[in-house]
Protein backbone atom coordinates (compact mmCIF):
# COMPACT_ATOMS: atom_id res chain seq x y z
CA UNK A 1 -75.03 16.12 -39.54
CA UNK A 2 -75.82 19.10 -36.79
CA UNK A 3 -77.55 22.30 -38.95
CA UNK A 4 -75.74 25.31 -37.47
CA UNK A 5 -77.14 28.74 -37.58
CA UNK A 6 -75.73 31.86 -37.39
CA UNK A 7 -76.10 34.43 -33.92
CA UNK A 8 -78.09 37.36 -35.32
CA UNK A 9 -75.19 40.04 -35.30
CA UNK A 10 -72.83 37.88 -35.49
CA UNK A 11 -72.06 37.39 -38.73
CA UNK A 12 -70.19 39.55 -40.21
CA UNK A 13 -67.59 38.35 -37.35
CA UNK A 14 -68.25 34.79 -38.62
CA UNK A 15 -67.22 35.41 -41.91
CA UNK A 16 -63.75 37.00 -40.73
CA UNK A 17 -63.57 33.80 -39.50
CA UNK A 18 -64.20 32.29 -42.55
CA UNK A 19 -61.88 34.39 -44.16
CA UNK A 20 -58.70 33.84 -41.48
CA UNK A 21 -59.48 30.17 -40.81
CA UNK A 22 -57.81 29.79 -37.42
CA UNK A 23 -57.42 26.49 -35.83
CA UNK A 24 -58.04 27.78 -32.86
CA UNK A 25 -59.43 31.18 -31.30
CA UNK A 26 -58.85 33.50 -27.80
CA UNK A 27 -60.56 35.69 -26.31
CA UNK A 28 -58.29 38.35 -27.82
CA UNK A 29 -58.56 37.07 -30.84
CA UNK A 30 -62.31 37.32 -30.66
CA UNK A 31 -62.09 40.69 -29.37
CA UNK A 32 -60.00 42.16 -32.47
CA UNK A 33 -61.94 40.11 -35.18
CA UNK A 34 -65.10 41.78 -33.14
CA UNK A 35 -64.14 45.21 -33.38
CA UNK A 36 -62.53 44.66 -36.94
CA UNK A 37 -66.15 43.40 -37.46
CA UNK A 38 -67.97 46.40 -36.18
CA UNK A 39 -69.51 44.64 -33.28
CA UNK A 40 -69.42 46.17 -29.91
CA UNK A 41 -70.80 42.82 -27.92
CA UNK A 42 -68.54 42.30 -24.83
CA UNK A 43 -66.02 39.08 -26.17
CA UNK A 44 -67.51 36.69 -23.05
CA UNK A 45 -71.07 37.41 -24.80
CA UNK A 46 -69.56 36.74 -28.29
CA UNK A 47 -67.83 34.01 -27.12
CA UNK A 48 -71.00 31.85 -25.88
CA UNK A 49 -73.44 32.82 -28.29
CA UNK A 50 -70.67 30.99 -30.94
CA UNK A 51 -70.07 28.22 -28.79
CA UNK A 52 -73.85 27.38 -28.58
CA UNK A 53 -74.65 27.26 -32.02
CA UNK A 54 -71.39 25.03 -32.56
CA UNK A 55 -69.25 27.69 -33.88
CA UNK A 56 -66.41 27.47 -31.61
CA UNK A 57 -65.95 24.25 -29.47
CA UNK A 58 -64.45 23.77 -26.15
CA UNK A 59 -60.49 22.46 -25.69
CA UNK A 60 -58.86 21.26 -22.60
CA UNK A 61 -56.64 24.31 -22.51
CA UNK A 62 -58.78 26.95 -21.00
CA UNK A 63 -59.37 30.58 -23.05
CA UNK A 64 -58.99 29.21 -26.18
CA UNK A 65 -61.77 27.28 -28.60
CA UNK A 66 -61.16 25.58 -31.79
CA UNK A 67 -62.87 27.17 -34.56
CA UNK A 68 -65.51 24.46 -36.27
CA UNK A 69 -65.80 26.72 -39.99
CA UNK A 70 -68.82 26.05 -42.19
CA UNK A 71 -67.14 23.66 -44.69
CA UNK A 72 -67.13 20.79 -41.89
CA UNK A 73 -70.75 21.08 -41.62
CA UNK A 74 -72.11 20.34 -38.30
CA UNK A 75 -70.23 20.84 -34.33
CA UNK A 76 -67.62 18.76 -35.29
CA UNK A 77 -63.45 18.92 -34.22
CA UNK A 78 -61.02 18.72 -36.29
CA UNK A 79 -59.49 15.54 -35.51
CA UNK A 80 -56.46 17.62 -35.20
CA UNK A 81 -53.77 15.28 -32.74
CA UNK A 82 -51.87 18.90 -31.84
CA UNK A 83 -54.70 20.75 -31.29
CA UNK A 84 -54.21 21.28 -27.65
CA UNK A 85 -50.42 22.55 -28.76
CA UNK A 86 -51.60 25.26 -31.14
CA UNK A 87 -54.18 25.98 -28.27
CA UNK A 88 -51.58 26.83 -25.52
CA UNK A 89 -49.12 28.22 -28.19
CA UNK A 90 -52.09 30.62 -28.92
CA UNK A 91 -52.66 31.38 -25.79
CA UNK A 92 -49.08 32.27 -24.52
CA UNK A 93 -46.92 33.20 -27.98
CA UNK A 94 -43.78 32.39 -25.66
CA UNK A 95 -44.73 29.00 -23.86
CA UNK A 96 -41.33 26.70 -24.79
CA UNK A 97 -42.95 23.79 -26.27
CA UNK A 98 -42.17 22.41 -29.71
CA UNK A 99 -43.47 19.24 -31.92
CA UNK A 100 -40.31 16.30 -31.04
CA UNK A 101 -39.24 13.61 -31.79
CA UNK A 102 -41.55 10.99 -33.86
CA UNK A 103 -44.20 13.10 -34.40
CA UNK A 104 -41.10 15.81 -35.61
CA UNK A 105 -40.19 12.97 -38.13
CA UNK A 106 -43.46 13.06 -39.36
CA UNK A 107 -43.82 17.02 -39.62
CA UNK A 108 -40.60 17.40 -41.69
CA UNK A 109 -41.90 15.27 -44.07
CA UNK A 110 -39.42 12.29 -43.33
CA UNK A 111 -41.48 9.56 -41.35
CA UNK A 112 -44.04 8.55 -43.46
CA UNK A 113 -46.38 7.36 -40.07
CA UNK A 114 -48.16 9.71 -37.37
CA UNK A 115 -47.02 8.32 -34.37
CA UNK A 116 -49.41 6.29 -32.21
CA UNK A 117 -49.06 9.17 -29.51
CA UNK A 118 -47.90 12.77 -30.50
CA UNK A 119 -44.62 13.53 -29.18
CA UNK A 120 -44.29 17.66 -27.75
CA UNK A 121 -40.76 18.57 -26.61
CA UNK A 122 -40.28 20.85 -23.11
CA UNK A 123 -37.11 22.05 -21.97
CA UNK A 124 -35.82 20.08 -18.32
CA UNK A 125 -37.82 20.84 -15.56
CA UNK A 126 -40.69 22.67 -17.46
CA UNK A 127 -43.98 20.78 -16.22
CA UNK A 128 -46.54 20.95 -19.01
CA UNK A 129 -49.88 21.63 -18.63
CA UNK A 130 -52.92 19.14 -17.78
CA UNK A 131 -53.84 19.51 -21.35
CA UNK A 132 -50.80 17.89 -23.05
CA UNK A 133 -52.24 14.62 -20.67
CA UNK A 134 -52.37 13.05 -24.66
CA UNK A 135 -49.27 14.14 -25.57
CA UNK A 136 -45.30 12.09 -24.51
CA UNK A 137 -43.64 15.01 -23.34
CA UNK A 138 -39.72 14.82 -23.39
CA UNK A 139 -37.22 16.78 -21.89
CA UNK A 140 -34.65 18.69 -24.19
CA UNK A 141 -34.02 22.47 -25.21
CA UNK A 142 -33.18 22.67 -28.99
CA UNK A 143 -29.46 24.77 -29.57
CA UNK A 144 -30.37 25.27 -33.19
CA UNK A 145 -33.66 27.52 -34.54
CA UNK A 146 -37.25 25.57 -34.72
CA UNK A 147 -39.14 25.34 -37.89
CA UNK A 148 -42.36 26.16 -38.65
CA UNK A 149 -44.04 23.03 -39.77
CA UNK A 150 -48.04 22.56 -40.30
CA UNK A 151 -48.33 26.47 -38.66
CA UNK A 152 -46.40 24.81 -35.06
CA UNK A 153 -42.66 25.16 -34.00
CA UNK A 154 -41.18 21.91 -34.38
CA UNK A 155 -37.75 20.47 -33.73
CA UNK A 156 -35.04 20.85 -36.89
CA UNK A 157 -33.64 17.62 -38.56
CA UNK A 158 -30.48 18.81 -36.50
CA UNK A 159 -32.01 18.42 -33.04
CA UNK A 160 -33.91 15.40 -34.42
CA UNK A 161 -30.87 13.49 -34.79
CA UNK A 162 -28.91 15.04 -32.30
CA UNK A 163 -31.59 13.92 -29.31
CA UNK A 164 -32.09 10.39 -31.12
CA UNK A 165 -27.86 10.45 -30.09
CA UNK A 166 -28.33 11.74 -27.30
CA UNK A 167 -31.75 9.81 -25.49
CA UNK A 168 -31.95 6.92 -27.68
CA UNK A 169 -34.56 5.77 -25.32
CA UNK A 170 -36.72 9.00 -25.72
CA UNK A 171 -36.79 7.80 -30.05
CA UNK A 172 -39.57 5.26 -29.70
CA UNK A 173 -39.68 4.60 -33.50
CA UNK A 174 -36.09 3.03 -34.31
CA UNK A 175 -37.03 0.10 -36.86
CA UNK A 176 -38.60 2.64 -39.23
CA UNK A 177 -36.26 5.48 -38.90
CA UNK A 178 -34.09 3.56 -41.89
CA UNK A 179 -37.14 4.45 -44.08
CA UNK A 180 -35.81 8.71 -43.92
CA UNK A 181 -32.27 8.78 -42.37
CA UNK A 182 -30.25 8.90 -45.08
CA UNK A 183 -32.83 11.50 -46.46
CA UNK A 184 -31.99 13.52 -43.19
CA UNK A 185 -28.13 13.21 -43.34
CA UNK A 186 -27.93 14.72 -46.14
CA UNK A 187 -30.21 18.14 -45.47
CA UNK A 188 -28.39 18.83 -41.59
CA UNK A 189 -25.69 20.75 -41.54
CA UNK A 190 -22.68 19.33 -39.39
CA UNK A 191 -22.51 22.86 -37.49
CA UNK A 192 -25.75 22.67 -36.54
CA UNK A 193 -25.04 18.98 -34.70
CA UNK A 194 -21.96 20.04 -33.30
CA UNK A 195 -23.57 22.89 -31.82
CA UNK A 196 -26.61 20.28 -29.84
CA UNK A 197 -23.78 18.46 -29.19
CA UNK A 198 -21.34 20.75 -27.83
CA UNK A 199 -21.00 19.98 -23.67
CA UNK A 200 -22.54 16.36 -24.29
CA UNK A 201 -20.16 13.40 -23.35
CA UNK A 202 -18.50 11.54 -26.02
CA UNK A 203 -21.24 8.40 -26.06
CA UNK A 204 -23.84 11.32 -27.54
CA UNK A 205 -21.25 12.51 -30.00
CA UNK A 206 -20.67 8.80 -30.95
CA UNK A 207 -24.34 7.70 -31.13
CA UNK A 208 -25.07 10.93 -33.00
CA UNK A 209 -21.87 10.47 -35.81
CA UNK A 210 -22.99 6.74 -35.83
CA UNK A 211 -26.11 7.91 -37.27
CA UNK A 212 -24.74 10.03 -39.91
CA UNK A 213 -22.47 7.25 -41.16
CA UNK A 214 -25.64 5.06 -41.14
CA UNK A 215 -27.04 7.98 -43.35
CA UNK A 216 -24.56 7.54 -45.76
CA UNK A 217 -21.99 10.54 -44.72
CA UNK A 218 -19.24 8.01 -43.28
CA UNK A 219 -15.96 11.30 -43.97
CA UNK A 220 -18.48 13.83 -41.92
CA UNK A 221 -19.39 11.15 -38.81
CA UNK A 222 -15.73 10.76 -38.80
CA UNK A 223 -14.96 14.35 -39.24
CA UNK A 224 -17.65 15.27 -36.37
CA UNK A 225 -16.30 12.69 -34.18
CA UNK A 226 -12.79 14.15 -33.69
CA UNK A 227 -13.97 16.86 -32.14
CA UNK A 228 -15.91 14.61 -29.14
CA UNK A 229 -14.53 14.62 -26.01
CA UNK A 230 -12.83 11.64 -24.71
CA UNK A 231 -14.25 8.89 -23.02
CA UNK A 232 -14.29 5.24 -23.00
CA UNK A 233 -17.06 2.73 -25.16
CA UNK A 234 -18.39 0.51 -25.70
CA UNK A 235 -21.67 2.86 -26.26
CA UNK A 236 -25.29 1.27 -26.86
CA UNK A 237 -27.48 2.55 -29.02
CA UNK A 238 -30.80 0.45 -28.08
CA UNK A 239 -31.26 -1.93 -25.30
CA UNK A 240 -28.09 -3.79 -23.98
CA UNK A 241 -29.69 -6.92 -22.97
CA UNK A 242 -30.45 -7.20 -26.56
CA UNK A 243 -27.51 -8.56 -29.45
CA UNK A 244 -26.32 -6.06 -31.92
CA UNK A 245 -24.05 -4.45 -34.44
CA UNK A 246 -21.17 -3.62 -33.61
CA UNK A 247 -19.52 0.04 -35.40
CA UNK A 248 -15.54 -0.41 -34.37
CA UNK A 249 -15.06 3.42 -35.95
CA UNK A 250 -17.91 4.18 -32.93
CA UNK A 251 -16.67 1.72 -30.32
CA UNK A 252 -20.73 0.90 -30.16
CA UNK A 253 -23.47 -1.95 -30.25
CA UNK A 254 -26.18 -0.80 -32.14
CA UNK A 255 -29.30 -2.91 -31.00
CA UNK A 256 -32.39 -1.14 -32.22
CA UNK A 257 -32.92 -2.48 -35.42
CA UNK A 258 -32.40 0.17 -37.97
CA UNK A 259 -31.72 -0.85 -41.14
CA UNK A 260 -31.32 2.16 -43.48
CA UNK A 261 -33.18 2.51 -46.74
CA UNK A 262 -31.11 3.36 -49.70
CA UNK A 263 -32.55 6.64 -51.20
């Protein structure tokens, strides 16, 4: 255990701190919680003096700090595997990243497993910064809102499924995704797929419907899949070198291994 002490002058702005319990801190932030605090001390100044008694502790993502509060008792992180996303989310409110794909499943409350590696979602062609080095970063820009999940944007169940459809290879969690489908299917609206599906070709409509009728909604899959374009299967939903099932309403080979949970 590290004894921390507290900057003389500094602590009334400490317990704001206490009081707001950020995850993480800027520079701004410091600033308004300074003034707010009645101390004049330039924010650089503030900044260090907190940092060397083990009050604020240095990220990858530069200008921001992750606030250590009392209750932890000594200089130590959080443990927190999306710290470095609520850091660069903090620092620019508009930066277009968003929790995805496994680590999504686990946010919404579906997966019951943290992934192995935290999954962040950027739209094509963004390149994320060196501090996401921890993260698997995939390519896709939601079409329906995010939700706010653990204080971070993270993908809906809609754009979940809909990119599982889409880049089956981008899902890196298939054999447990049986546990929560069916739990999915039946809170996503069928609007809200067609919509991340709208321009797709027809093997991401069929993958997509495929799993809904997997999730137990076998009329909607089929209602949803009328409205695909037209194209010519068989699809694969998992490797093709690999035997699978075979969904005739789907024209596809479904070789990942999911075998849904009944809820």
């Amino acid at each position: 255990m590290t004894a921390r002490t507290v900057p003389q002058g500094l602590a009334p702005l400490l317990q704001l701190l206490e009081l707001e319990q950020p995850h993480v801190v800027t520079a701004a932030q410091v600033r308004g919680w300074s003034s707010e605090a009645g101390i004049s001390w330039p924010a650089d100044l503030v900044i260090r003096r907190l940092r060397e008694k083990g009050w604020l502790l240095d990220l990858a993502t530069r200008g921001v700090w992750e606030f250590a509060p009392a209750a932890r008792a000594g200089t130590y992180g959080s443990g927190d595997p999306l710290i470095e996303l609520r850091a660069t989310l903090a620092r620019d409110h508009s930066a277009p990243y968003a929790v995805a794909a496994e680590s999504a499943a686990y946010l919404l409350g579906l997966a019951s497993r943290r992934p192995e590696r935290e999954v962040v979602g950027a739209p094509p062609g963004m390149r994320p910064p060196k501090a996401f080095s921890a993260f698997r970063v995939v390519s896709w820009t939601p079409r329906t809102p995010l939700v706010q999940r653990d204080s971070l944007p993270t993908w809906s169940a809609a754009t979940l499924i809909a990119f599982m459809g889409t880049r089956p290879s981008g899902y890196r969690d298939w054999p447990n995704a049986g546990e929560w489908l069916a739990q999915a299917t039946a809170g996503v609206g069928d609007e809200d797929l067609a919509r991340e599906l709208n321009g797709r070709a027809r093997s991401a409509w069929a993958r997509t419907t495929y799993l809904l009728d997997r999730g137990g909604a076998s009329a909607r899959a089929r209602e949803l899949l009328s409205a695909a374009p037209p194209g010519n299967g068989p699809y694969y939903l998992g490797e093709r070198r690999r035997e699978g099932r075979y969904a005739k309403a789907f024209d596809l080979i479904d070789s990942t291994g999911l075998e849904v949970h009944a809820q």
